[in-house]
C-alpha atoms as a PDB file:
ATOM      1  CA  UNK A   1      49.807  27.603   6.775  1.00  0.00           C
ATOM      2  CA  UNK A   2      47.577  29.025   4.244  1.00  0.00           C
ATOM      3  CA  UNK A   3      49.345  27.652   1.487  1.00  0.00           C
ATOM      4  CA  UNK A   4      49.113  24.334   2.990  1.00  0.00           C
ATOM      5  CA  UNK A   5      45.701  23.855   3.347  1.00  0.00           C
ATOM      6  CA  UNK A   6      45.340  24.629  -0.460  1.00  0.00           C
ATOM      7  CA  UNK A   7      48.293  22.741  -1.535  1.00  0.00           C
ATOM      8  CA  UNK A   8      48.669  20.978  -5.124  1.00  0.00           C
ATOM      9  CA  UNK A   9      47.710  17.497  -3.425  1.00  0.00           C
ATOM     10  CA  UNK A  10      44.374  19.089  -1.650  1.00  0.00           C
ATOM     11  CA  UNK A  11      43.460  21.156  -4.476  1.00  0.00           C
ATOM     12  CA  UNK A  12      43.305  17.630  -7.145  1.00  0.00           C
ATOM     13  CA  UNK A  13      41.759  15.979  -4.220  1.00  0.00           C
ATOM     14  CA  UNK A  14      39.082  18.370  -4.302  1.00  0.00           C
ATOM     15  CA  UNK A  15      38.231  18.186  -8.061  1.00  0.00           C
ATOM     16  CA  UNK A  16      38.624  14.509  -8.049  1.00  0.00           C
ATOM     17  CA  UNK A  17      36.047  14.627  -5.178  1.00  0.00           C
ATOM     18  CA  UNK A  18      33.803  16.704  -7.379  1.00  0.00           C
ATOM     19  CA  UNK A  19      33.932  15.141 -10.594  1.00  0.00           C
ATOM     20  CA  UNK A  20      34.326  11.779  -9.533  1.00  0.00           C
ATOM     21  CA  UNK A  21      30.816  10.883  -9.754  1.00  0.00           C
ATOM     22  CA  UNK A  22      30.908  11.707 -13.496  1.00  0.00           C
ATOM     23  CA  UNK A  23      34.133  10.193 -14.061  1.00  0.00           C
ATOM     24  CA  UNK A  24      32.752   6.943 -12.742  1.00  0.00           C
ATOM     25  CA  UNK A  25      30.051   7.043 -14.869  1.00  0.00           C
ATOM     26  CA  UNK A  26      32.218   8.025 -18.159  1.00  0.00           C
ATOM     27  CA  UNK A  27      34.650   4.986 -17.482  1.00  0.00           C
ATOM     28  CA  UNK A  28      31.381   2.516 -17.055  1.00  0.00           C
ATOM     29  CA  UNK A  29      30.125   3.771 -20.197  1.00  0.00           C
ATOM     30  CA  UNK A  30      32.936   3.137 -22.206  1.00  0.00           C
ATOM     31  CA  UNK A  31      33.673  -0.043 -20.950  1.00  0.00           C
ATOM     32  CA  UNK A  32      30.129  -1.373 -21.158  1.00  0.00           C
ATOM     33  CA  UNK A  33      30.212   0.102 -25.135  1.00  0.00           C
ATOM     34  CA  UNK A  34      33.123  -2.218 -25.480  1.00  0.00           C
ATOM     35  CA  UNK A  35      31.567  -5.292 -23.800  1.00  0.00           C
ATOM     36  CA  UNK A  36      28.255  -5.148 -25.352  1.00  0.00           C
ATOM     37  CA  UNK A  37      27.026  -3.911 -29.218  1.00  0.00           C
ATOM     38  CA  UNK A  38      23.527  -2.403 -28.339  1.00  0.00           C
ATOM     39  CA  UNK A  39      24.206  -0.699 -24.707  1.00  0.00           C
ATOM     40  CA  UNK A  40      24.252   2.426 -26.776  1.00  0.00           C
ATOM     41  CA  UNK A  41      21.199   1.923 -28.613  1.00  0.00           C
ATOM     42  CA  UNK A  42      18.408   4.231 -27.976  1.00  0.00           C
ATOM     43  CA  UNK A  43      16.033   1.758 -27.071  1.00  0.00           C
ATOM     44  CA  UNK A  44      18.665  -0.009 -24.361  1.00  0.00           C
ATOM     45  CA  UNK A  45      19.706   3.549 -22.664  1.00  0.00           C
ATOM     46  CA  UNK A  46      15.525   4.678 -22.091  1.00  0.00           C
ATOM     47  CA  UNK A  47      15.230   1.012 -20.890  1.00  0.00           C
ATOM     48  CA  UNK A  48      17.589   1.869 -18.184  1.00  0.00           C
ATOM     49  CA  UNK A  49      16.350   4.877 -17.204  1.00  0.00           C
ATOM     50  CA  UNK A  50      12.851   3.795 -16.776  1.00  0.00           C
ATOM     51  CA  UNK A  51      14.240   0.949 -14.410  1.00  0.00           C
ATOM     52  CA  UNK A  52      15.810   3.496 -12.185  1.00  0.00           C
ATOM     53  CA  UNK A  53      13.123   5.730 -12.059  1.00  0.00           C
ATOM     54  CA  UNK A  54      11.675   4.519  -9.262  1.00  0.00           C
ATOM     55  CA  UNK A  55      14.885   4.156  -7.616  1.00  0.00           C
ATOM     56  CA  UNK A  56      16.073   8.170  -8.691  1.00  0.00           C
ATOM     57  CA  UNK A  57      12.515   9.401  -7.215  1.00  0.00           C
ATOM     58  CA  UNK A  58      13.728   7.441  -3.585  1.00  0.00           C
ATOM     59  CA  UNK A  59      17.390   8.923  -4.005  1.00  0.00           C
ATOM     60  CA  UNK A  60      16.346  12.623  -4.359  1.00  0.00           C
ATOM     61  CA  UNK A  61      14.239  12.011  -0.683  1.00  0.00           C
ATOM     62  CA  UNK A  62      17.050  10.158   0.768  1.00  0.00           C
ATOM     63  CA  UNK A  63      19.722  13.137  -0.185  1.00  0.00           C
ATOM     64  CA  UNK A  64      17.125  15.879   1.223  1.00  0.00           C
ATOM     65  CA  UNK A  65      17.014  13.328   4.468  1.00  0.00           C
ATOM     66  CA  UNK A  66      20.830  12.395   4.170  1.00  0.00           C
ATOM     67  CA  UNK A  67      21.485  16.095   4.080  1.00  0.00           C
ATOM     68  CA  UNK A  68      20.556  16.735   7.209  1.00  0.00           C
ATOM     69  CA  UNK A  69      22.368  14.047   8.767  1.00  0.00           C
ATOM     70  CA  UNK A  70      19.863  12.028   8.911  1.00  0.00           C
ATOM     71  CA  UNK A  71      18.910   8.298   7.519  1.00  0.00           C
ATOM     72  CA  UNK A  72      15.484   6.659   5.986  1.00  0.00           C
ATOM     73  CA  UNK A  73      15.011   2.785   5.926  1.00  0.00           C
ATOM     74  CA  UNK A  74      11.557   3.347   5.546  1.00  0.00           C
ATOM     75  CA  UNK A  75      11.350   4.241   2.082  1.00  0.00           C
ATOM     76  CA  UNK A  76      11.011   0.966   0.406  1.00  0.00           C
ATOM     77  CA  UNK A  77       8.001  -0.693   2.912  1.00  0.00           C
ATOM     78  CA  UNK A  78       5.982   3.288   1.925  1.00  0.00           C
ATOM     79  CA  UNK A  79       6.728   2.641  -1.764  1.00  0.00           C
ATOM     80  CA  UNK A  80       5.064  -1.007  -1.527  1.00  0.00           C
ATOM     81  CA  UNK A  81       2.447   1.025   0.424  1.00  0.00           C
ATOM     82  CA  UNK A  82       2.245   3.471  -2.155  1.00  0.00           C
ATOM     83  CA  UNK A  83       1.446   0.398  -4.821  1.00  0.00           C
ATOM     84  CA  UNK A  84      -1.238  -0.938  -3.229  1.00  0.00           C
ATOM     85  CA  UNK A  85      -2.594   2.069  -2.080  1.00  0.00           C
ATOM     86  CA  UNK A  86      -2.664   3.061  -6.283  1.00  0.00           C
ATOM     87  CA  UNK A  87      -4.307   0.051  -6.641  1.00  0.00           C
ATOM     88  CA  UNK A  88      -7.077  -0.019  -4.526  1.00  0.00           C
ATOM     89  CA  UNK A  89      -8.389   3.556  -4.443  1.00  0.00           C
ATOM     90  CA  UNK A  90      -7.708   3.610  -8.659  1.00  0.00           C
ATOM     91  CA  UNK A  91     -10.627   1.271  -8.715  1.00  0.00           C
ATOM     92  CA  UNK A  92     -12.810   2.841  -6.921  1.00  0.00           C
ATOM     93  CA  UNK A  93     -12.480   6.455  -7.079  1.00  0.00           C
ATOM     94  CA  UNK A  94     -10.117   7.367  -9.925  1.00  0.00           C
ATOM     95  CA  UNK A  95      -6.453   8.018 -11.140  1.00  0.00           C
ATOM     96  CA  UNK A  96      -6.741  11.594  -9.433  1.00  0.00           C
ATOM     97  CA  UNK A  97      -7.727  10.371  -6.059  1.00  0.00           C
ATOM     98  CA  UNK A  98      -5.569   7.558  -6.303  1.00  0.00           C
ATOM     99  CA  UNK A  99      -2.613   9.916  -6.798  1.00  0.00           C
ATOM    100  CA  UNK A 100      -3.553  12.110  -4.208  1.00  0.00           C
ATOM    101  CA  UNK A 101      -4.068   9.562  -1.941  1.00  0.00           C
ATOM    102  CA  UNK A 102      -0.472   8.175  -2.221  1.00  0.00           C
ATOM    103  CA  UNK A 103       0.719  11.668  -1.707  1.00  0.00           C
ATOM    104  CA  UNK A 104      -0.869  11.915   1.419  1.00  0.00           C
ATOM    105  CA  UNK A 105      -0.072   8.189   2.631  1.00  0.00           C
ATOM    106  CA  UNK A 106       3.870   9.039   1.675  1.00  0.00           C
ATOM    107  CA  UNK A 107       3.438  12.766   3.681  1.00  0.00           C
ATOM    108  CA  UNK A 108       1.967  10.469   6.844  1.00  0.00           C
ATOM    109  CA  UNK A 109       5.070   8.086   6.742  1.00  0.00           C
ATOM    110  CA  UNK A 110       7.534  10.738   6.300  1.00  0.00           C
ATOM    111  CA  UNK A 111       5.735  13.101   9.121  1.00  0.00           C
ATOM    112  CA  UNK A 112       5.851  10.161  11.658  1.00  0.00           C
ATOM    113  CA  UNK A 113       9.442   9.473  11.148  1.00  0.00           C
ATOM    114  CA  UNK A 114      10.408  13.096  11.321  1.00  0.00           C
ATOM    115  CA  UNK A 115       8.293  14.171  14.501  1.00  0.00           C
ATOM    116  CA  UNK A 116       9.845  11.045  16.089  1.00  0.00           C
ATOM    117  CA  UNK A 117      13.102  12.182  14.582  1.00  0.00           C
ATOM    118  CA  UNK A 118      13.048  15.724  15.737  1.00  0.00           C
ATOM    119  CA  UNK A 119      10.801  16.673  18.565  1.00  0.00           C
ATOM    120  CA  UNK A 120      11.402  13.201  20.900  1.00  0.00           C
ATOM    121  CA  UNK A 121      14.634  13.166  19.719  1.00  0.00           C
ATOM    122  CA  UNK A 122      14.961   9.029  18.431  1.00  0.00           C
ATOM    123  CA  UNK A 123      17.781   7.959  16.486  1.00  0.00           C
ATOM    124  CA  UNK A 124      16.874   8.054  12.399  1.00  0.00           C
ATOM    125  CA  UNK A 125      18.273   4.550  11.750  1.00  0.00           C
ATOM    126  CA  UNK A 126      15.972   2.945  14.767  1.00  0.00           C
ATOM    127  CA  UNK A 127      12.930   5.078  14.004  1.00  0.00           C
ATOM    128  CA  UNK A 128      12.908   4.781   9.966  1.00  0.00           C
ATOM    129  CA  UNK A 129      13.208   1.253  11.097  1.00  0.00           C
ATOM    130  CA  UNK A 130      10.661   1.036  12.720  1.00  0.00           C
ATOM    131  CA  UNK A 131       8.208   3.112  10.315  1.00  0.00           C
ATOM    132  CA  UNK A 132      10.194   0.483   7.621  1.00  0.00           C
ATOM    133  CA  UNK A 133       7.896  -2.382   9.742  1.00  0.00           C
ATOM    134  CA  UNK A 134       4.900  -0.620   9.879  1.00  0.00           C
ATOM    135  CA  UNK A 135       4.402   0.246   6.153  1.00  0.00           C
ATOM    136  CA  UNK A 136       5.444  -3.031   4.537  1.00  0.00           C
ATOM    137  CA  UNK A 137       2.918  -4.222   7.310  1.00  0.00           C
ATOM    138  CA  UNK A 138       0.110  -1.831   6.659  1.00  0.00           C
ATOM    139  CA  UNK A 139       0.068  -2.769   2.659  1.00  0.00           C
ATOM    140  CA  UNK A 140       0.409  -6.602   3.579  1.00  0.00           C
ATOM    141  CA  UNK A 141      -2.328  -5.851   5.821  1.00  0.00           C
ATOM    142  CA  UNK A 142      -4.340  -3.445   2.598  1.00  0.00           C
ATOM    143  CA  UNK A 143      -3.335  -6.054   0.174  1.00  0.00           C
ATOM    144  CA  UNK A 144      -4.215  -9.536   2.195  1.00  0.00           C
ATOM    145  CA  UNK A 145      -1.197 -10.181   0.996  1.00  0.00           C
ATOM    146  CA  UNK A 146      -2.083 -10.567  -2.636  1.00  0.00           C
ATOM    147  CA  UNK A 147      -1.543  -8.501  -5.568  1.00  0.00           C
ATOM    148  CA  UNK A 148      -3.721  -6.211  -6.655  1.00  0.00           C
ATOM    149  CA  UNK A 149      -5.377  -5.470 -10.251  1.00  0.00           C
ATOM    150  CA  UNK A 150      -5.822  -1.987 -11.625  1.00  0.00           C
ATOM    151  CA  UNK A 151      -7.707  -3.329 -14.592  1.00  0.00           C
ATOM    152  CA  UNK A 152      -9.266  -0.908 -16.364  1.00  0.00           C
ATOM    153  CA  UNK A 153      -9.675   1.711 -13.876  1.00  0.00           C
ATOM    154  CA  UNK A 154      -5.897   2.228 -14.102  1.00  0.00           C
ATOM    155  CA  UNK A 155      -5.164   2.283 -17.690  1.00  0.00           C
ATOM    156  CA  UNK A 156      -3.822   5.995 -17.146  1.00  0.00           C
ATOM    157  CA  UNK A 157      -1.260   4.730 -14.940  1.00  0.00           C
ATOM    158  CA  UNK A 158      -0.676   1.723 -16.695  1.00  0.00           C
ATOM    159  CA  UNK A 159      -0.162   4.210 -19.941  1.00  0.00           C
ATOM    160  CA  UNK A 160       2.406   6.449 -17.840  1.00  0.00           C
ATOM    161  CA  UNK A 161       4.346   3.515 -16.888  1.00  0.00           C
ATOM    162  CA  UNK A 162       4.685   2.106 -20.704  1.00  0.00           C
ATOM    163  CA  UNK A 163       4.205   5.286 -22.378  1.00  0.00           C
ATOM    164  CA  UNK A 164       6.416   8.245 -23.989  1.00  0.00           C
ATOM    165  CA  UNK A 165       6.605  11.626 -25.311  1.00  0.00           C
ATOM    166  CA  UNK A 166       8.922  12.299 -28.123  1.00  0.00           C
ATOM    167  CA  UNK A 167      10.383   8.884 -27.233  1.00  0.00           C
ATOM    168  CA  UNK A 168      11.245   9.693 -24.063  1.00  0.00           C
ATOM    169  CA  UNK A 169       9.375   7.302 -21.383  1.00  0.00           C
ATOM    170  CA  UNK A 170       7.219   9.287 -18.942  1.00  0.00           C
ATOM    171  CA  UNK A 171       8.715   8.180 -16.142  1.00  0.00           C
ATOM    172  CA  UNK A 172      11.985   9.138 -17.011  1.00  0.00           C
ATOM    173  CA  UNK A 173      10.659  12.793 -18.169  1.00  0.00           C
ATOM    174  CA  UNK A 174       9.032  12.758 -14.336  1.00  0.00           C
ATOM    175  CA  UNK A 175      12.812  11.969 -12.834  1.00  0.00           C
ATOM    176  CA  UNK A 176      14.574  14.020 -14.370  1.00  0.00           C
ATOM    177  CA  UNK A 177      12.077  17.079 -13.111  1.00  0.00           C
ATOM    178  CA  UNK A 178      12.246  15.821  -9.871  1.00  0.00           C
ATOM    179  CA  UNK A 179      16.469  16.016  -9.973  1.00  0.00           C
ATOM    180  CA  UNK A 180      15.771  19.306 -11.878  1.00  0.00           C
ATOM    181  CA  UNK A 181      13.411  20.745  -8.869  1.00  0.00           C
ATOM    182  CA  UNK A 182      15.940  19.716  -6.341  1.00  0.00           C
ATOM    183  CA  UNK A 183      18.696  20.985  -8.007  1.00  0.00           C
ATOM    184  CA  UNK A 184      17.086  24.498  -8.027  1.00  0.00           C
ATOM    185  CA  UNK A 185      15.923  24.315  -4.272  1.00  0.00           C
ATOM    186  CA  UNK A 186      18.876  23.333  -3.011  1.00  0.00           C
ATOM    187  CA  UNK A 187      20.841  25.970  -5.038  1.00  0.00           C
ATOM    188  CA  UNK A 188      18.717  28.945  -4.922  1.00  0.00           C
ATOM    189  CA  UNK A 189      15.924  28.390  -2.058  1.00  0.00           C
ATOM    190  CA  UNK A 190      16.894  29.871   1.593  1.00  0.00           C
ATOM    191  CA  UNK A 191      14.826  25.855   2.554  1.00  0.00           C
ATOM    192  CA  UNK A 192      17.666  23.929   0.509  1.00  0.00           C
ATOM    193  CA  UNK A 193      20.709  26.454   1.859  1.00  0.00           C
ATOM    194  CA  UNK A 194      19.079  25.791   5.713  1.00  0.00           C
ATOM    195  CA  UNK A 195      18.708  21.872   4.969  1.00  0.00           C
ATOM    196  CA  UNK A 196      22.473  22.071   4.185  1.00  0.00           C
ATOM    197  CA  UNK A 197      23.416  23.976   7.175  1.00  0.00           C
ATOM    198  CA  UNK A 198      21.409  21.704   9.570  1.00  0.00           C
ATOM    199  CA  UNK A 199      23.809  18.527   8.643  1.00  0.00           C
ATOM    200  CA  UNK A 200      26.932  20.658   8.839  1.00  0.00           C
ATOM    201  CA  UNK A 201      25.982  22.372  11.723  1.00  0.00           C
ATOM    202  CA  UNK A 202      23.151  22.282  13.615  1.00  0.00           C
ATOM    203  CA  UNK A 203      23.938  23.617  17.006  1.00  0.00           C
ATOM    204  CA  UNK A 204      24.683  26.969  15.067  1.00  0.00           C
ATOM    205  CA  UNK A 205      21.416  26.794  13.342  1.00  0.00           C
ATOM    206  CA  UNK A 206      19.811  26.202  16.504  1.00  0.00           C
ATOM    207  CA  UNK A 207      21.888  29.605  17.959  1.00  0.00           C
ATOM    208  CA  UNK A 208      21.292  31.448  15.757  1.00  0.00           C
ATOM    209  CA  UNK A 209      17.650  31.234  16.658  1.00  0.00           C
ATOM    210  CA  UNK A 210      16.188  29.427  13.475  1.00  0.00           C
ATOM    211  CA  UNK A 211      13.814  26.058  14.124  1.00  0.00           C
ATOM    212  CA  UNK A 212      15.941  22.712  12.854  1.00  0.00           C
ATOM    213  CA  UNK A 213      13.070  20.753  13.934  1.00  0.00           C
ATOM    214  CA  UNK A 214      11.025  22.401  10.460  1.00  0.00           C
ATOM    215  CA  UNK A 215      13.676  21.520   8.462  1.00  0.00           C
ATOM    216  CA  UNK A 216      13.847  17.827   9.561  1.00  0.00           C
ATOM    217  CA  UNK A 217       9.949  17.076   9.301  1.00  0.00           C
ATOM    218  CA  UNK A 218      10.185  18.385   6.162  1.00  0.00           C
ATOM    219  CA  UNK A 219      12.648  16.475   4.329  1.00  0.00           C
ATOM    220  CA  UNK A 220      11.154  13.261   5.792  1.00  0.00           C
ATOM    221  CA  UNK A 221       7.772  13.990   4.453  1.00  0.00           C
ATOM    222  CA  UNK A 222       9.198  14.878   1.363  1.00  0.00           C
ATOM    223  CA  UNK A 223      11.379  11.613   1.439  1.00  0.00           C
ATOM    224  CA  UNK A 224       8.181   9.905   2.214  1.00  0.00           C
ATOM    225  CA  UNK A 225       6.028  11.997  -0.874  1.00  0.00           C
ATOM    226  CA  UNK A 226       8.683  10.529  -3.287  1.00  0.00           C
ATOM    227  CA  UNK A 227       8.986   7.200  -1.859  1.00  0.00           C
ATOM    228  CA  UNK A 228       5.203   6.419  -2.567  1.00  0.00           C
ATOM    229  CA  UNK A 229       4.968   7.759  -5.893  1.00  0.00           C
ATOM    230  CA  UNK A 230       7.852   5.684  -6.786  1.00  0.00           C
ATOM    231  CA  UNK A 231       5.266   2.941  -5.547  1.00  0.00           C
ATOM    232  CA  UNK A 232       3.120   4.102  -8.195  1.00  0.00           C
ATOM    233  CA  UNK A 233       5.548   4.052 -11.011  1.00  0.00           C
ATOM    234  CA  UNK A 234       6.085   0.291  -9.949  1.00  0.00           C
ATOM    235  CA  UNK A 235       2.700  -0.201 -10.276  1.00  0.00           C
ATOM    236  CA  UNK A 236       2.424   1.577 -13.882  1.00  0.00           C
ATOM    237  CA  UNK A 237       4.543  -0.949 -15.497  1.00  0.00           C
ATOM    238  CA  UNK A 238       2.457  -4.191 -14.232  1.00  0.00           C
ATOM    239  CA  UNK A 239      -0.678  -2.605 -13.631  1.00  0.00           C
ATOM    240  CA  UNK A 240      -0.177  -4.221 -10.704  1.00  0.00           C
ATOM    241  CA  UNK A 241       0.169  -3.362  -6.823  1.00  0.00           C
ATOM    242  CA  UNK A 242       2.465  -5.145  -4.690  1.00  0.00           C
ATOM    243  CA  UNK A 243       3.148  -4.973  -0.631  1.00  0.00           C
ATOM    244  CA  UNK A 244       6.275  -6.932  -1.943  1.00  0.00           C
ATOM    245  CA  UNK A 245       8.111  -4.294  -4.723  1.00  0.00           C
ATOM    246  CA  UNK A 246      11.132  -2.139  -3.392  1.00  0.00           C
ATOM    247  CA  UNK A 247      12.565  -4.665  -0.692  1.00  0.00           C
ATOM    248  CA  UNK A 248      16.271  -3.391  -0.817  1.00  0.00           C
ATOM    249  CA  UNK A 249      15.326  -0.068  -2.206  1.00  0.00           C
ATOM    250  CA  UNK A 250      16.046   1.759   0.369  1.00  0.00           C
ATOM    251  CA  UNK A 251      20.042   0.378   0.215  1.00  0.00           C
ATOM    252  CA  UNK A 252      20.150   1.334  -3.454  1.00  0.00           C
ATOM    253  CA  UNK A 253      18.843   4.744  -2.868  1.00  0.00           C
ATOM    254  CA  UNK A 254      21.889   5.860  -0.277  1.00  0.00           C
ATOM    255  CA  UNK A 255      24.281   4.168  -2.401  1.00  0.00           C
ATOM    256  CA  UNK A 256      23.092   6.339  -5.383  1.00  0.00           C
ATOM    257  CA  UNK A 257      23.687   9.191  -3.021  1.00  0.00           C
ATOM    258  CA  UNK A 258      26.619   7.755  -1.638  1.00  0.00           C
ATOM    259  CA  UNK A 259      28.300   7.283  -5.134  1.00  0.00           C
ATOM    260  CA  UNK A 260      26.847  10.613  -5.810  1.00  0.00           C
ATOM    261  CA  UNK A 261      29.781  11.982  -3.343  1.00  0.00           C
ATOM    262  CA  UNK A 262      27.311  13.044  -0.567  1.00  0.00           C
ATOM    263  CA  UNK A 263      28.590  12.622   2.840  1.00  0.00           C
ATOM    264  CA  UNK A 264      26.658  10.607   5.384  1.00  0.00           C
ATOM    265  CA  UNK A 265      27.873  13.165   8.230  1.00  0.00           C
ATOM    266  CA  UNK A 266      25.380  15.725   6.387  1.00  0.00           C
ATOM    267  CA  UNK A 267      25.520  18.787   4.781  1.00  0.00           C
ATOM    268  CA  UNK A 268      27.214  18.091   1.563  1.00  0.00           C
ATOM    269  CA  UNK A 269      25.684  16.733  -1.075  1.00  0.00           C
ATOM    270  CA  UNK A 270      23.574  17.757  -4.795  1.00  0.00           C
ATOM    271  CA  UNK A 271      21.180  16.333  -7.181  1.00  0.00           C
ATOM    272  CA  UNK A 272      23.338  16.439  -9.972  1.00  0.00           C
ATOM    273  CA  UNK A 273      25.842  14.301  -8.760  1.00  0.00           C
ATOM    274  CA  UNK A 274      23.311  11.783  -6.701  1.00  0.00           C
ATOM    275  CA  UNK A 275      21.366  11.620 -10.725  1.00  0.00           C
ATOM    276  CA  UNK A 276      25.107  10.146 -11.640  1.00  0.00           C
ATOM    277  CA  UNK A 277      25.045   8.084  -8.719  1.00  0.00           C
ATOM    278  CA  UNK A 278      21.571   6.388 -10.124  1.00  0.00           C
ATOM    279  CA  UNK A 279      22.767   6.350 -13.534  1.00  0.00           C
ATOM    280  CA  UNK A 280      25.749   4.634 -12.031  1.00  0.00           C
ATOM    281  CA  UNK A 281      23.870   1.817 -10.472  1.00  0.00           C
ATOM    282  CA  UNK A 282      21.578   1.543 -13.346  1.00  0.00           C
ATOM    283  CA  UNK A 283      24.560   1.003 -15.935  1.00  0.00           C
ATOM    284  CA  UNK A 284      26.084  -1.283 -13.518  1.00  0.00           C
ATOM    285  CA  UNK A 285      23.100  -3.970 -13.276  1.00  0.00           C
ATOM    286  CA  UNK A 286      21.877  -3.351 -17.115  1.00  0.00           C
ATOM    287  CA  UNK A 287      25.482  -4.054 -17.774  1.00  0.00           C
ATOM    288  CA  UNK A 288      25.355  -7.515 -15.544  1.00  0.00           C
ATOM    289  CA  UNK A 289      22.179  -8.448 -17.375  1.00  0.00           C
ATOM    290  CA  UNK A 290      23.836  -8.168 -20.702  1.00  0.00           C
ATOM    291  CA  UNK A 291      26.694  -9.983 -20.181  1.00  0.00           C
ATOM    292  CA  UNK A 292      24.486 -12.839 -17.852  1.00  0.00           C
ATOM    293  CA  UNK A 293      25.409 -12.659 -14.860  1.00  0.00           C
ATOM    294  CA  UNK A 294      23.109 -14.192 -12.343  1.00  0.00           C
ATOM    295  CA  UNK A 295      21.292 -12.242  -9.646  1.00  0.00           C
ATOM    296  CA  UNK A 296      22.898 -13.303  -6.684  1.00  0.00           C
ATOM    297  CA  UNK A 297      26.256 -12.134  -8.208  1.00  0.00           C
ATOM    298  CA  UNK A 298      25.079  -8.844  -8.919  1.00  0.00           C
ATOM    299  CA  UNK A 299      24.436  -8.274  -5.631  1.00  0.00           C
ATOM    300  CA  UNK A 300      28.483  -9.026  -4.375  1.00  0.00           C
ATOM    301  CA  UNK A 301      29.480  -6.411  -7.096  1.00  0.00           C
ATOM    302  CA  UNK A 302      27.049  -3.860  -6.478  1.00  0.00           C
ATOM    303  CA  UNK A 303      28.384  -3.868  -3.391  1.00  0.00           C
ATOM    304  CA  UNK A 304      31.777  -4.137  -4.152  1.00  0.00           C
ATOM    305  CA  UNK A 305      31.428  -0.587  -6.181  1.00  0.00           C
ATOM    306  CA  UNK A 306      29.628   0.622  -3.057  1.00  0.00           C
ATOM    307  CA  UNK A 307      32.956   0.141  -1.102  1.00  0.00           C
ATOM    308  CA  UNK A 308      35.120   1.548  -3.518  1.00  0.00           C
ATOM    309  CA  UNK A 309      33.010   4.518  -4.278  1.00  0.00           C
ATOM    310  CA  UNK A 310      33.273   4.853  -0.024  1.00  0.00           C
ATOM    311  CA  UNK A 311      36.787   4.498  -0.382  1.00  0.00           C
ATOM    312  CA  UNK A 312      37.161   7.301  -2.936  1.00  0.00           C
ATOM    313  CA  UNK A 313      34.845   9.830  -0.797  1.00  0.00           C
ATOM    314  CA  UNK A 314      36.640   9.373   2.363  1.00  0.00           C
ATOM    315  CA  UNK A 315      40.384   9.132   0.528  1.00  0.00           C
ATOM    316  CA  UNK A 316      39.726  12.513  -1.288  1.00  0.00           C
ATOM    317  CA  UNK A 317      38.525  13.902   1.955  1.00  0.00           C
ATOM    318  CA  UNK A 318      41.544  12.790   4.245  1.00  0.00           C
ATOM    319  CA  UNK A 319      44.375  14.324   1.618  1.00  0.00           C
ATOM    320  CA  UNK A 320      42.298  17.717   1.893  1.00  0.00           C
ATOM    321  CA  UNK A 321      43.239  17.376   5.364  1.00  0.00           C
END
């Protein structure tokens, strides 16, 4: 019975489950190389990856929250909150205060999903719902509605959002340490090797004496933390804050996670793979754009890879059975 389990088919449906991700990602490259001259060009693979930075900050939040076997709709309405909050407190008070401000805005969101989530018990889908509403509300409300002006007051941010370092744009260099940090806390930390065990198993968490409540407040506020500075890196490109950025962002973010071969039952899941997942999407619509295809299409094929990459995640896992 043993040497069923680990058969021939099980054992290639594991690796294939593994390095799908990057397999993916290896047969979009090629192809868009062959459809388009300058998708390899320097200048054309940064451009990508400072379009889904905003988007890779979201997905690292979302696999901490997806993790756990839990969901967050919210994240796009706090990063829209997160941009206007930028805006407003940059011209007043500072690019300091206006960072730490968002931070705390993003913990608030994140701590009211996951007290609702985990003390009273409310289903994540209704509740980030719910929190969805109230943020894209609060920053209509903060906003009138209107978009907001750093001017001068924000040329730091503005500077991050257009800037680089070696050639590198900023806020690429700040995703990639964010998928670096997770990577390490989930891998070495006893916080990323409970978050794990809470989505695979949380009665025997809770048995074996050990708080899950903790664990879930946390990755919401951290969900929440990364969601509104994703706001801000919005904002740094325009110099602009919006209540109206990020509608939809919270689909893209568990698709990149989804793609990424994390499981939406919970405990399996990592930050190198869900960075694939990103780069995935990010290929996929710079790819579209080069070769003209109009909006509303993009949106029927990003969701046809969404299916397939479903397809491939549950296939692999029913021949392991």
């Amino acid at each position: 019975m043993i040497q069923e389990k680990t058969s021939p088919i099980a054992r290639f449906s594991a690796l294939l489950h593994s390095i799908g991700p990057a397999l993916m990602l290896v047969v979009l490259l090629i192809f868009a190389t062959s459809m388009s001259d300058v998708f390899l060009s320097q200048r054309n693979l940064f451009n990508v990856l400072r379009q889904v930075s905003g988007i890779g900050l979201i997905s690292v939040g979302m696999l901490f929250v997806i993790l756990t076997r839990g969901i967050d709709l919210s994240v796009g309405s706090v990063a829209a909150l997160g941009s206007v909050t930028s805006a407003i407190i940059v011209q007043q008070y500072g690019t300091g205060a206006a960072i730490g401000m968002v931070i705390i805005v993003g913990a608030a969101c994140g701590l009211l999903s996951g007290l609702l989530v985990a003390l009273l018990r409310l289903p994540p889908f209704v509740t980030t719902l719910a929190v969805m509403t109230i943020a894209r509300g609060a920053a209509l409300i903060a906003s009138n509605g209107q978009p907001i002006r750093m001017g001068s007051a924000g040329d730091l941010i503005t500077e991050f959002g257009v800037g680089s370092l070696a050639g590198v744009p900023y806020p690429v260099i700040l995703m990639v340490a964010v998928f670096v940090i997770a990577g390490l806390v989930l891998t070495y930390t006893r916080f990323g090797r409970m978050v794990k065990a809470v989505g695979s198993n949380a009665e025997a968490v809770r048995l074996s004496g050990i708080s899950i409540a903790r664990y879930e407040v946390s990755v919401y506020v951290i969900s929440g933390i990364l969601a509104a500075l994703a706001g801000v890196i919005s904002s740094s490109r325009t110099g602009i804050g919006s209540a109206t950025i990020s509608v939809g962002a919270e689909l893209d973010a568990i698709a990149a996670v989804v793609i990424g071969g994390a499981s939406l039952l919970g405990g399996r899941g990592g930050a190198i793979n869900t960075f694939i997942g990103v780069c995935i999407l990010g290929v996929i619509s710079n790819l579209m754009n080069l070769a003209h295809v109009p909006g509303y299409h993009q949106q029927v094929f990003m969701g046809v890879i969404i299916i397939i990459a479903m397809l491939l995640q549950y296939g692999t896992a029913a021949l392991r059975r």
